[in-house]
Structure formats: structure tokens, C-alpha cells
N, C-alpha and C. Protein backbone atom coordinates (compact mmCIF):
# COMPACT_ATOMS: atom_id res chain seq x y z
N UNK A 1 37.02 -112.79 -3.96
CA UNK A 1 36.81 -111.53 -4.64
C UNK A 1 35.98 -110.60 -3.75
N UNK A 2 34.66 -110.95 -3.30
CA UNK A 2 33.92 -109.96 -2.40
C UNK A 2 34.53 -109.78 -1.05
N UNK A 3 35.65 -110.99 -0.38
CA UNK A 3 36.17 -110.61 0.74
C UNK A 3 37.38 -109.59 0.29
N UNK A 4 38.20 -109.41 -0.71
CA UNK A 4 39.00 -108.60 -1.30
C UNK A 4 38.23 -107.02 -1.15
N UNK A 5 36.95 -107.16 -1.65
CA UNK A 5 36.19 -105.59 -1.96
C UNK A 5 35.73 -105.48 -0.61
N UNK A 6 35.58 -105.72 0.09
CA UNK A 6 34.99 -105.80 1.82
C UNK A 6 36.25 -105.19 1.96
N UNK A 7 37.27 -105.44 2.22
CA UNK A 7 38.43 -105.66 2.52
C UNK A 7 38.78 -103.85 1.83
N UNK A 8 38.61 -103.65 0.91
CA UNK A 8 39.27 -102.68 0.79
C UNK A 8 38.50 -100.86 1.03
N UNK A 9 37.16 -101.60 1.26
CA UNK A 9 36.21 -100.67 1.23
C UNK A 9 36.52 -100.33 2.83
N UNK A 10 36.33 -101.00 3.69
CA UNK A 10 36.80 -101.05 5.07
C UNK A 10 38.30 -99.89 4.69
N UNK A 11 39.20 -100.56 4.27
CA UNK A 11 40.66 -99.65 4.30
C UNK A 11 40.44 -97.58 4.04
N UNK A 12 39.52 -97.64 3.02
CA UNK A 12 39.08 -96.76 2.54
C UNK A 12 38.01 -95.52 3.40
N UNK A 13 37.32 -96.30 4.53
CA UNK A 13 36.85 -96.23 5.28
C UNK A 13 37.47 -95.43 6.91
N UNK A 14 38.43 -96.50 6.95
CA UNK A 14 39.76 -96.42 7.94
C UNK A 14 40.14 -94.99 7.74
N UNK A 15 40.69 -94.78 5.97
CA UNK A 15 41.40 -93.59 5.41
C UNK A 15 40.69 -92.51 5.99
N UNK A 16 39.35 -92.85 5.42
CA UNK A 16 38.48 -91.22 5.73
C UNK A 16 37.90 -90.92 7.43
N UNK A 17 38.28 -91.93 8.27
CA UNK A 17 37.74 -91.57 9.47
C UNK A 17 39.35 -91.06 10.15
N UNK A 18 40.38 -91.36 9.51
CA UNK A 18 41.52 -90.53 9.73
C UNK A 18 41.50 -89.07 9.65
N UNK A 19 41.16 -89.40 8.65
CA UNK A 19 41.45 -87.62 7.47
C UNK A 19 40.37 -86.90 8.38
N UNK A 20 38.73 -87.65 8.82
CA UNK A 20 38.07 -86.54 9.50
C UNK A 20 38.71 -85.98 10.76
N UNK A 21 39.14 -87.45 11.40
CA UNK A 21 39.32 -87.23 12.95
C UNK A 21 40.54 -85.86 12.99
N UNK A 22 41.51 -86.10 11.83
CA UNK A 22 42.58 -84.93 12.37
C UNK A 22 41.84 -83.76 11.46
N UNK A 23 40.97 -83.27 10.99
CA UNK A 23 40.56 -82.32 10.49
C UNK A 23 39.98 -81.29 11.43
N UNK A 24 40.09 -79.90 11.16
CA UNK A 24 39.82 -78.95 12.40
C UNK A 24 38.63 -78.43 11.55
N UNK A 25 37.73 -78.70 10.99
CA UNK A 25 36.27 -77.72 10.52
C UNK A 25 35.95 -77.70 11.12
N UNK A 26 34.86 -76.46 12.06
CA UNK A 26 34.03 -76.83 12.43
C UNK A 26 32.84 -77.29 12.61
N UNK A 27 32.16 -77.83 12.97
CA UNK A 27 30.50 -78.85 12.72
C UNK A 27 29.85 -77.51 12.01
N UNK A 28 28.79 -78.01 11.10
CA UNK A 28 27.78 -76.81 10.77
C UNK A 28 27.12 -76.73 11.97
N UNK A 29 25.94 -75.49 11.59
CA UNK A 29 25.02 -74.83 12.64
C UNK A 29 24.31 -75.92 12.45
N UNK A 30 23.57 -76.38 11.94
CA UNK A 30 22.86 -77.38 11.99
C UNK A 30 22.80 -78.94 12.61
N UNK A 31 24.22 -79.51 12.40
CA UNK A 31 24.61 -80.25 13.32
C UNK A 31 24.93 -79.81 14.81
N UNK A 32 25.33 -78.65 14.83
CA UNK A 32 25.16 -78.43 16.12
C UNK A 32 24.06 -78.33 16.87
N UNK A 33 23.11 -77.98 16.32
CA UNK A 33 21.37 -77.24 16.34
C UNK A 33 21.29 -79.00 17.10
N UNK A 34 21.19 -79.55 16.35
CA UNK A 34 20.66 -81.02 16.58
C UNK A 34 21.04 -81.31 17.96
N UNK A 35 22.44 -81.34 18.21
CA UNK A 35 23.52 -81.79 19.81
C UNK A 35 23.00 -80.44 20.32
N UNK A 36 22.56 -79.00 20.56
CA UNK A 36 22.72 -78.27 21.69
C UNK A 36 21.53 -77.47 21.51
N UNK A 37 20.23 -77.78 22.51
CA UNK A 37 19.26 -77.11 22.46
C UNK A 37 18.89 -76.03 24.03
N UNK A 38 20.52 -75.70 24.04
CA UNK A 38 20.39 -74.86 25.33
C UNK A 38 19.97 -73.10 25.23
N UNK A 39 19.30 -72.79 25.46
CA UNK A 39 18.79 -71.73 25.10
C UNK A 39 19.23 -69.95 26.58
N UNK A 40 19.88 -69.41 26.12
CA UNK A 40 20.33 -68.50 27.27
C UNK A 40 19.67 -67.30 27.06
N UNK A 41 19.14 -66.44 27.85
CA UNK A 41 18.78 -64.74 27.70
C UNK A 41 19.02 -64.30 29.13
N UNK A 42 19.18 -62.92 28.91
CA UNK A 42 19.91 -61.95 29.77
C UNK A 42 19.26 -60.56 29.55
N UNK A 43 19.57 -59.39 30.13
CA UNK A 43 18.97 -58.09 29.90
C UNK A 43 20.31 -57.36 29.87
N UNK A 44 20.41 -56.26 29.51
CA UNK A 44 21.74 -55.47 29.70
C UNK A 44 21.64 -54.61 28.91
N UNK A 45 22.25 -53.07 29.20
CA UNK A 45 22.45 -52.01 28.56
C UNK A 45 22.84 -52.21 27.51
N UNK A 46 22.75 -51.19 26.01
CA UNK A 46 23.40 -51.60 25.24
C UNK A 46 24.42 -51.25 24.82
N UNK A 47 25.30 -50.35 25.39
CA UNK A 47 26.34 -49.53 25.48
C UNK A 47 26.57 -49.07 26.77
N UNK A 48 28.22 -48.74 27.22
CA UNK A 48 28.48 -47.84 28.51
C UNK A 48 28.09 -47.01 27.98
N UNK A 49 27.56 -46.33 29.28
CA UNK A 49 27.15 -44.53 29.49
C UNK A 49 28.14 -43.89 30.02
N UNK A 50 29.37 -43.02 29.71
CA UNK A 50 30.13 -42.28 30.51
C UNK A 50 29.27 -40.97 30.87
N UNK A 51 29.78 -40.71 32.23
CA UNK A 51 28.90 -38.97 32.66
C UNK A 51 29.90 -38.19 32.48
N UNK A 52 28.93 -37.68 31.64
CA UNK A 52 29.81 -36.28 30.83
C UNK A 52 29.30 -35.46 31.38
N UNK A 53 30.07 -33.91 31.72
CA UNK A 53 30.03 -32.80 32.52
C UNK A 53 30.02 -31.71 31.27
N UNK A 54 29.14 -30.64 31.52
CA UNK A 54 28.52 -29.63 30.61
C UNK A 54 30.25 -29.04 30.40
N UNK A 55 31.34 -29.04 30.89
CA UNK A 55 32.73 -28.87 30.43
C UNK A 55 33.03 -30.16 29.12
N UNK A 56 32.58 -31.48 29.53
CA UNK A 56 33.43 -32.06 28.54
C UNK A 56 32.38 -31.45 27.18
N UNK A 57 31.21 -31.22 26.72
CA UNK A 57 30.30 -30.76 25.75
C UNK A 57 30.91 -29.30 25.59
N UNK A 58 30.98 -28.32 26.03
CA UNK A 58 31.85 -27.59 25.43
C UNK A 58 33.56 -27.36 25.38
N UNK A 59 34.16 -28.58 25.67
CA UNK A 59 35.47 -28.93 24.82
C UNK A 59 35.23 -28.91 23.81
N UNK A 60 34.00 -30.06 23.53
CA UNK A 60 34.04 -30.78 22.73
C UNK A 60 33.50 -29.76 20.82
N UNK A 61 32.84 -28.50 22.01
CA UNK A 61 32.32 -27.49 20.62
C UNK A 61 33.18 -26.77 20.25
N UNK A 62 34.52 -26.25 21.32
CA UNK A 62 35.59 -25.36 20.22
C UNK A 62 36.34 -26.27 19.93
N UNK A 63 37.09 -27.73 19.91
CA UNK A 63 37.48 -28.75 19.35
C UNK A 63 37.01 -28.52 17.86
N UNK A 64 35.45 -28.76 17.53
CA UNK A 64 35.21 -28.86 16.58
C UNK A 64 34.92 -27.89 15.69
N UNK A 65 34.95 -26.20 16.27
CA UNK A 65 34.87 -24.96 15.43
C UNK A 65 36.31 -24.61 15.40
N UNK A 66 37.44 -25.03 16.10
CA UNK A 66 38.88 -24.87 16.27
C UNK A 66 38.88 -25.66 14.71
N UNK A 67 38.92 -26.53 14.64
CA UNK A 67 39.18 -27.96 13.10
C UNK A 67 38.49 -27.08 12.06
N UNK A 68 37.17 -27.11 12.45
CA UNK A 68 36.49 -26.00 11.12
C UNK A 68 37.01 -24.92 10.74
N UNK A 69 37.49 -23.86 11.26
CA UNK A 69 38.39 -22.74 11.04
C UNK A 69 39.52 -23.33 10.47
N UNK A 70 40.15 -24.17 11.10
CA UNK A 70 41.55 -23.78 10.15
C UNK A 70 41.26 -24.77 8.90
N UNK A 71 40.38 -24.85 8.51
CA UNK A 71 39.98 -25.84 7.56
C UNK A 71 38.95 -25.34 6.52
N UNK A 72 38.67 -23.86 7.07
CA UNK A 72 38.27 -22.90 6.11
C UNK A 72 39.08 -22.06 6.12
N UNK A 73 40.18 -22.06 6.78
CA UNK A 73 41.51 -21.18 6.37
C UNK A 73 42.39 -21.88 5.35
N UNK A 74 42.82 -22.61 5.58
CA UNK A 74 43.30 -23.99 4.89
C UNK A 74 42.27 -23.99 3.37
N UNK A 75 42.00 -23.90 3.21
CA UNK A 75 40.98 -24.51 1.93
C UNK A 75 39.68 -23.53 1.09
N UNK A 76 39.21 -22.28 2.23
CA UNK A 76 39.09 -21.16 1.99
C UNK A 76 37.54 -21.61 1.24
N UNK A 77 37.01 -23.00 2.01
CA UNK A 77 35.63 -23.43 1.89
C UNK A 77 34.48 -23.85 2.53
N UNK A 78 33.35 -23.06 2.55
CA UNK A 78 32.45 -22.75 3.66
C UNK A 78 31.86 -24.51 3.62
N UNK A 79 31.87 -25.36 2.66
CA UNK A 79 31.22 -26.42 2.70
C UNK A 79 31.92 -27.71 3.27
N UNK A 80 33.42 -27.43 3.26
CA UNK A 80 34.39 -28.94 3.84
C UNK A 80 34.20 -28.09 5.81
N UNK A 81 34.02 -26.69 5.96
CA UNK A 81 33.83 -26.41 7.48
C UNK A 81 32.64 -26.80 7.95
N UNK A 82 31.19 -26.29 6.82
CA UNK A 82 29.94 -26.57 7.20
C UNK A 82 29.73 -28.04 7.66
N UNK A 83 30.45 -28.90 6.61
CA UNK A 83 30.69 -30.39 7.00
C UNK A 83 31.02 -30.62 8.86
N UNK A 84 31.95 -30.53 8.82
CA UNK A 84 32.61 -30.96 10.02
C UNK A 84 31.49 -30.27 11.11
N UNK A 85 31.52 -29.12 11.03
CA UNK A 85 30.40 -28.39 11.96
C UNK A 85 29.33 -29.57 12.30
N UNK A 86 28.75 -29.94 10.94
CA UNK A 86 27.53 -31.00 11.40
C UNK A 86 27.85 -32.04 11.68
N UNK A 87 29.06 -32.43 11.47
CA UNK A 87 29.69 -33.61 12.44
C UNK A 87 29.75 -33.74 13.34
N UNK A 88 30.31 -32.44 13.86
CA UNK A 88 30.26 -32.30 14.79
C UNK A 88 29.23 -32.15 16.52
N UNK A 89 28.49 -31.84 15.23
CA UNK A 89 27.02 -31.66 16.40
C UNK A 89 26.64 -32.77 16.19
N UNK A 90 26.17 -33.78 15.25
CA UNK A 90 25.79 -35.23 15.33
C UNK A 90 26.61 -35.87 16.21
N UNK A 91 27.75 -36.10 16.14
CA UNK A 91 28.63 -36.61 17.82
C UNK A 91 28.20 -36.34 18.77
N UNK A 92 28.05 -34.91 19.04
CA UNK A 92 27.37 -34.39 20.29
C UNK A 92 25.98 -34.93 20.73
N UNK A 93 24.87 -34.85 19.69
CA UNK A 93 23.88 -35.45 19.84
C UNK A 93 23.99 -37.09 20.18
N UNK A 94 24.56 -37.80 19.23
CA UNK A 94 25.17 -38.88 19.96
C UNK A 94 25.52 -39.48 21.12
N UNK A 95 26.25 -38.52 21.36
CA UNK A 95 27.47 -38.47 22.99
C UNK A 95 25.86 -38.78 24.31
N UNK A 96 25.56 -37.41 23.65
CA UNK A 96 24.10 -37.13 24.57
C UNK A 96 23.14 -38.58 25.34
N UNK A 97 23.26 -39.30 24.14
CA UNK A 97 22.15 -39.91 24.40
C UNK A 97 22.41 -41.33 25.24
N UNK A 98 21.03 -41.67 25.46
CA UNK A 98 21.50 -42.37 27.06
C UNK A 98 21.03 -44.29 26.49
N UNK A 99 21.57 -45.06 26.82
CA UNK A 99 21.66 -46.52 26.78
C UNK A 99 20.36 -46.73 26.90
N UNK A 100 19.53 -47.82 26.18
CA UNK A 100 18.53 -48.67 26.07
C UNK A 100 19.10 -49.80 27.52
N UNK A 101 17.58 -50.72 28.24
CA UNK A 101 18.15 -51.43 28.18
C UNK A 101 17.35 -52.78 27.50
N UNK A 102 18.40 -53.85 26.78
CA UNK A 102 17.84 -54.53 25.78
C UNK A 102 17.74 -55.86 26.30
N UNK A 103 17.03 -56.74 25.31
CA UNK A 103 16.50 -58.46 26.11
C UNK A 103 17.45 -59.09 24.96
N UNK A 104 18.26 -60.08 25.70
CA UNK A 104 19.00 -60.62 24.77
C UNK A 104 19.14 -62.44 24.30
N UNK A 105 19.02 -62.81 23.59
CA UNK A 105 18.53 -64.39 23.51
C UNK A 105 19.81 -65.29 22.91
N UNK A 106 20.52 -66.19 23.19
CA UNK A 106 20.86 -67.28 22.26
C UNK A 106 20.22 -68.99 22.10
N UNK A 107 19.92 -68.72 21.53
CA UNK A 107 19.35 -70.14 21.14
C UNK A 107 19.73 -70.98 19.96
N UNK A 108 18.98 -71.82 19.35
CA UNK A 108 19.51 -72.44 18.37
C UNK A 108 18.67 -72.15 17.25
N UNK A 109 18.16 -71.32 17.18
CA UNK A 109 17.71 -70.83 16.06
C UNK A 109 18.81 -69.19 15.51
N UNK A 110 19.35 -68.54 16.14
CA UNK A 110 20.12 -67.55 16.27
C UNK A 110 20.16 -66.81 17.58
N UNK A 111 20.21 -65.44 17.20
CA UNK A 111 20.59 -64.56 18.47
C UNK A 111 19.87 -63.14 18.49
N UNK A 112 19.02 -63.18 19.45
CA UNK A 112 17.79 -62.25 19.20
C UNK A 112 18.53 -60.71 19.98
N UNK A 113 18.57 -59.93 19.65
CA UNK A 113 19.24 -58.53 20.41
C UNK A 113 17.46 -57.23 19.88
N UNK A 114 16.96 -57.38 21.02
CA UNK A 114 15.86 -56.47 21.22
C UNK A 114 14.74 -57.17 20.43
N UNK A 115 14.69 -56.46 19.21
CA UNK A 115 13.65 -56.62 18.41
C UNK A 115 13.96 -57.61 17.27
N UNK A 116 15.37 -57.29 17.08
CA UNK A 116 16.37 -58.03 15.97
C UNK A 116 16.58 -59.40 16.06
N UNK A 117 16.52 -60.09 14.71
CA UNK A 117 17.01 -61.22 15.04
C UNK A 117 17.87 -61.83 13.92
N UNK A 118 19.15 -62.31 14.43
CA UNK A 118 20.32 -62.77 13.54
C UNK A 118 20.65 -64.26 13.06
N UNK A 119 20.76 -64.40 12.14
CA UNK A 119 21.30 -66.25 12.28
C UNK A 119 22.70 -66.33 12.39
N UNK A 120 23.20 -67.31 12.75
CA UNK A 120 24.40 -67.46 13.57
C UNK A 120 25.39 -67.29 11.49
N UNK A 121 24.49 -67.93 10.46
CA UNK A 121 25.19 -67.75 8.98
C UNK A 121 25.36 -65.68 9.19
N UNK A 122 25.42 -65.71 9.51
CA UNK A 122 25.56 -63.70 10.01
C UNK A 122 26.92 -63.37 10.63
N UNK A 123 27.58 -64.24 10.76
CA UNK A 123 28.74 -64.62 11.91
C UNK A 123 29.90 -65.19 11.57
N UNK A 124 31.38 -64.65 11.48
CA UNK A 124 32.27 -65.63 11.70
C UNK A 124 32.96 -66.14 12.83
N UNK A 125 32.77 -65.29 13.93
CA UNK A 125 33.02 -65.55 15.11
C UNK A 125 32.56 -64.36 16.09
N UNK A 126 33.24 -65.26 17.36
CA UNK A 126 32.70 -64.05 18.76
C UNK A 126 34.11 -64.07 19.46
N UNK A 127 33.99 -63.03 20.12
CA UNK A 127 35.44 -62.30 20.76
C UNK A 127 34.44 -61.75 22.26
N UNK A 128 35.34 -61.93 23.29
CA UNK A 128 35.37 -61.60 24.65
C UNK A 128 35.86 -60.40 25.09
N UNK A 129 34.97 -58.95 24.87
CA UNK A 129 36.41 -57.64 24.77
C UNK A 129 36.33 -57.49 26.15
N UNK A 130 36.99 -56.85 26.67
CA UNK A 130 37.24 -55.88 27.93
C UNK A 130 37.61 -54.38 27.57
N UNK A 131 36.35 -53.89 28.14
CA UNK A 131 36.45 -52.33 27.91
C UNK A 131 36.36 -52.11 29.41
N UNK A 132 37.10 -51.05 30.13
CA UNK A 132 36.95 -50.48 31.55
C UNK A 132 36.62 -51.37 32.57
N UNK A 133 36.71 -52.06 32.75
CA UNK A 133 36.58 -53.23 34.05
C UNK A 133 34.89 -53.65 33.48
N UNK A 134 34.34 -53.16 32.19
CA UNK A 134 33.38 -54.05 31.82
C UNK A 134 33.95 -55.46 30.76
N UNK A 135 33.25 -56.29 30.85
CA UNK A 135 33.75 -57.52 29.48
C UNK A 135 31.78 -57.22 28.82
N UNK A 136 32.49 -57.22 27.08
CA UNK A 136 31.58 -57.50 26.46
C UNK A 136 31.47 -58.35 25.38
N UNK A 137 30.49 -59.24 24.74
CA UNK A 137 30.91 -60.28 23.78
C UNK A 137 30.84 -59.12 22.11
N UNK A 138 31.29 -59.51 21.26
CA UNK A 138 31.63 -58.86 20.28
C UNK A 138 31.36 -60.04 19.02
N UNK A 139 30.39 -59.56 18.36
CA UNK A 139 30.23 -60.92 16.92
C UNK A 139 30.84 -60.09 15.89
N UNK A 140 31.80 -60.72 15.16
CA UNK A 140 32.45 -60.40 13.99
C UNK A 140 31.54 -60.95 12.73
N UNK A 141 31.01 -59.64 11.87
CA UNK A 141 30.26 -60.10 11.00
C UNK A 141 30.96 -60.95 9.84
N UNK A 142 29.83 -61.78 8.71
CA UNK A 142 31.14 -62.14 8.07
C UNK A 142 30.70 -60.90 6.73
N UNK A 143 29.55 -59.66 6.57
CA UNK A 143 29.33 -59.07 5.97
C UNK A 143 30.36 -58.67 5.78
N UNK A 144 30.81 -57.31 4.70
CA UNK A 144 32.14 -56.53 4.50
C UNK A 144 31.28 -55.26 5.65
N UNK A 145 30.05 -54.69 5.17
CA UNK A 145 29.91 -53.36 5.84
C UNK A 145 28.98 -53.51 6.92
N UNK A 146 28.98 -54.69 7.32
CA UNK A 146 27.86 -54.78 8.60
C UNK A 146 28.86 -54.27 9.86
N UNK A 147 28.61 -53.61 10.48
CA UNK A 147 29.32 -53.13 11.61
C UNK A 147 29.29 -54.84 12.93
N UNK A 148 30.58 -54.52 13.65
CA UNK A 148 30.45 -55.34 14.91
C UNK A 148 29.77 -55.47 15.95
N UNK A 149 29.16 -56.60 16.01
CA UNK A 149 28.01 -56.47 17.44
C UNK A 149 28.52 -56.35 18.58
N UNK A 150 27.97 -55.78 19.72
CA UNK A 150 27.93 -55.75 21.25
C UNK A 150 27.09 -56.02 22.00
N UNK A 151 27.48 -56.95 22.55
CA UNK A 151 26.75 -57.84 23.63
C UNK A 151 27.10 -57.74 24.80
N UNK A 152 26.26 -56.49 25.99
CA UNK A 152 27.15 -56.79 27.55
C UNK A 152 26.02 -57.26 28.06
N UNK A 153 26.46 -57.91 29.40
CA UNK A 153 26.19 -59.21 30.02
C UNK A 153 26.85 -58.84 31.45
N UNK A 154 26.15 -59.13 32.49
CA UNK A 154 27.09 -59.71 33.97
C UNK A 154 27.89 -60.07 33.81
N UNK A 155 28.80 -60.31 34.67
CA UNK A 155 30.32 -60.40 34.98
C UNK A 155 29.58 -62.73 35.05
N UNK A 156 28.67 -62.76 36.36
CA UNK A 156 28.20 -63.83 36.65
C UNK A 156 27.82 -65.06 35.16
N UNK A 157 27.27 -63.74 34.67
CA UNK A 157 26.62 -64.67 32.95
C UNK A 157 27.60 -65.03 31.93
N UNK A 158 28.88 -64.89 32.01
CA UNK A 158 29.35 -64.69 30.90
C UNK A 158 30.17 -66.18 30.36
N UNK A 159 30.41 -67.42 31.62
CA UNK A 159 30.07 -68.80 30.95
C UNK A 159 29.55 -69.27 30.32
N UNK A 160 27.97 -68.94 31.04
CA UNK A 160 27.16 -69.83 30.25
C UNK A 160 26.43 -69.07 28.77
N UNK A 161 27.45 -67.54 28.55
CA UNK A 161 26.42 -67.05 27.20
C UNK A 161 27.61 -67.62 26.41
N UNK A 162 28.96 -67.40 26.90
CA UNK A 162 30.04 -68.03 25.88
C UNK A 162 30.31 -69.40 25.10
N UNK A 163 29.70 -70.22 26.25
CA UNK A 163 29.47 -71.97 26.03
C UNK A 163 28.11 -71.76 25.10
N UNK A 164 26.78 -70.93 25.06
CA UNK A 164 25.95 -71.35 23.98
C UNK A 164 26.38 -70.54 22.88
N UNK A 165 27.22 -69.77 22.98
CA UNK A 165 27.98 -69.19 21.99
C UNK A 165 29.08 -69.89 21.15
N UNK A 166 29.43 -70.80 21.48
CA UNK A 166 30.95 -71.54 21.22
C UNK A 166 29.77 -72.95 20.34
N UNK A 167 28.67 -73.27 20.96
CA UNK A 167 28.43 -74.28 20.57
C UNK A 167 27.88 -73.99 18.33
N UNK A 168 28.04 -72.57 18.32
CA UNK A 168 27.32 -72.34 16.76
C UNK A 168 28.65 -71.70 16.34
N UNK A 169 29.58 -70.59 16.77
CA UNK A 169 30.43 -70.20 16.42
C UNK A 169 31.82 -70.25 16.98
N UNK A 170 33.05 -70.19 16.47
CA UNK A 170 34.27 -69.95 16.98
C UNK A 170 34.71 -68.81 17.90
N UNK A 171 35.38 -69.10 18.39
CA UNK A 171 36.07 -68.12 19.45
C UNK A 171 37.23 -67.66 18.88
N UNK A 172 37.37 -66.14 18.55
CA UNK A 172 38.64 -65.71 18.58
C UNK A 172 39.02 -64.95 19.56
N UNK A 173 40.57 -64.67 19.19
CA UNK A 173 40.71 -64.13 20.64
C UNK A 173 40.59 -62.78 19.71
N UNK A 174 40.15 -61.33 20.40
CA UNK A 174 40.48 -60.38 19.58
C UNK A 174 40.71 -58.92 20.71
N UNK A 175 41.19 -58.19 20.75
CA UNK A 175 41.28 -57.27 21.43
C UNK A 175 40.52 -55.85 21.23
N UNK A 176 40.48 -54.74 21.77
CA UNK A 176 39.97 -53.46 21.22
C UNK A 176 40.50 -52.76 20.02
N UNK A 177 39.53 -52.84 19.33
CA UNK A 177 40.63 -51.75 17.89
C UNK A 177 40.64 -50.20 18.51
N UNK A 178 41.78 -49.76 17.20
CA UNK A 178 41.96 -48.19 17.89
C UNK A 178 40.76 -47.32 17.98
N UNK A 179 39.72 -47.07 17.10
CA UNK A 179 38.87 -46.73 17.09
C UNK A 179 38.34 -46.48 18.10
N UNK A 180 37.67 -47.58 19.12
CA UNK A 180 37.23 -47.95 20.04
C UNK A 180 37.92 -47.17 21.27
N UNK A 181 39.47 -47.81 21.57
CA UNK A 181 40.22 -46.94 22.69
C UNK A 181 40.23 -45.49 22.32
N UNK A 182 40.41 -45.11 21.17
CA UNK A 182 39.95 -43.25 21.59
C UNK A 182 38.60 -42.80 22.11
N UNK A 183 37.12 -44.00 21.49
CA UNK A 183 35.92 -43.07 21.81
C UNK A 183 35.79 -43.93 23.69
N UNK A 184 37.05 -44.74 23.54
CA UNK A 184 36.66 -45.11 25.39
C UNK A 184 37.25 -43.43 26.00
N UNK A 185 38.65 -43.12 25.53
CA UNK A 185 39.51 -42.37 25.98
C UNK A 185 38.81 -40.90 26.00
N UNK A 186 37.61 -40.44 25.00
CA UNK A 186 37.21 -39.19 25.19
C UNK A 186 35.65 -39.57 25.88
N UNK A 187 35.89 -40.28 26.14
CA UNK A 187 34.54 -41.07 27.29
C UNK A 187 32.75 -41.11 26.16
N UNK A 188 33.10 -41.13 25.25
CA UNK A 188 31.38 -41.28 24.19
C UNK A 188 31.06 -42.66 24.81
């Protein structure tokens, strides 16, 4: 009787080291935390800077009083033009301004970007983009309205931030959204 229940507890055993072995989850952060206490930091801008020429800034102002006009012609309302107007100049101010450069950490506690610090539960994965002959890492939040992170890095660094990257989160592959290729394409 007890070699019967030995016997089947073992089988049962067998079953579930099947079912894990072909299972694709990946390990929690925590089990990983335990296996990988490699810790990486780097420095790097936190955005490209394109040089913009006092021509592309005033394109960029009858662009946006060109839209406002026919949009107070169109609609025959000083407040949907006044809008855009200040859109317009907030872009500009935007455009203007010039890259930090920031200290960047992965470890096994999360991922420190300046002052900030994230836990990898912040995360469903990381993506490898290529913008302009730069590569930058990209964390996909798993928030709905948290915007996407950017992480640039050396061309040299970008093994060993991806390997302590891979060891807490997944790799997808993901490419540039459109968004992105127009504000590469009008150089912001």
C-alpha cells in the first residue's frame, strides 16, 4: 500500500515537472533577483538633439498660424485658433530645449533614470529601437497612461544593459510607432 502511494506520488510528480519544463512563464522578479545580482549604469543624453536653424522655427510659426486661420475660417472661433496657437508655441518651446545628461542604473532592485526610480512590476517589457543610426532601449509600461520609456546608451553598452535587462523582463521585438517617425522626420 505505501509502495503503491510512493509510487504514485512520484508519477504525479513526473506529471508536474513535465507540465513546468514545457511551460513558457517567465520566472518572477524575485526569483530572478535571487540568480542575478549584476548591477549596470551608464550616463547618456536623454533625448536626440536635432540642430534646428532659425528657418526651421519660423516654418514652424506660419505652419501653425496657416492651421489657425483656416480653422477660424472654418469654424469662425477665436478659442479652437487661440488653442492651436498655444500649441503651437508649447512645441516650439519644446523643440527649443536642449537634452539633460542623465545617470542611469539597472540593478535588481529596479531601474533608476536620474532621480527616478522604477520597479521592474512597472514593466511589461523592453524593445531595442533604432532611431537615426542611434539604438535606444524602450520599456513598455504595463500602466494604460504611463507614457514609454527611453533609454540611450553607447553603441559599446548595449549587451551588457540588454542581458541585465532580459534577466527581470521580456524582450519584444518592437519597432518605431508613427508618432515617433514624424517628430524624427520634422527633426523635434
Amino acid at each position: 500500500m505505501l509502495m503503491q502511494e510512493n509510487q504514485q506520488n512520484q508519477e504525479a510528480n513526473n506529471a508536474q515537472w513535465q507540465f513546468n519544463a514545457g511551460a513558457t512563464a517567465t520566472p518572477s522578479v524575485t526569483d530572478v533577483a535571487q540568480q542575478s545580482s549584476e548591477s549596470v549604469q551608464w550616463s547618456a543624453s536623454e533625448f536626440i538633439a536635432y540642430q534646428k536653424s532659425a528657418g526651421w522655427y519660423l516654418l514652424i510659426l506660419l505652419g501653425v498660424a496657416g492651421l489657425a486661420g483656416v480653422v477660424f475660417l472654418a469654424t469662425q472661433d477665436f478659442l479652437s485658433s487661440g488653442a492651436i496657437v498655444v500649441a503651437g508655441i508649447l512645441f516650439l518651446i519644446f523643440a527649443a530645449r536642449k537634452p539633460r545628461v542623465l545617470n542611469y542604473s539597472v540593478n535588481n532592485s529596479g531601474i533608476n533614470i536620474g532621480d527616478k526610480h522604477y520597479t521592474f512590476k512597472d514593466f511589461r517589457s523592453f524593445s531595442v529601437i533604432e532611431e537615426t543610426h542611434v539604438r535606444s532601449i524602450m520599456l513598455t509600461p504595463l500602466k494604460r497612461f504611463m507614457p514609454a520609456i527611453s533609454m540611450y546608451f553607447e553603441p559599446n553598452d548595449e549587451q551588457k544593459i540588454t542581458e541585465a535587462l532580459s534577466a527581470y523582463l521580456p524582450y519584444e521585438d518592437r519597432k518605431q510607432d508613427a508618432v515617433d517617425k514624424v517628430m524624427q522626420r520634422l527633426r523635434f
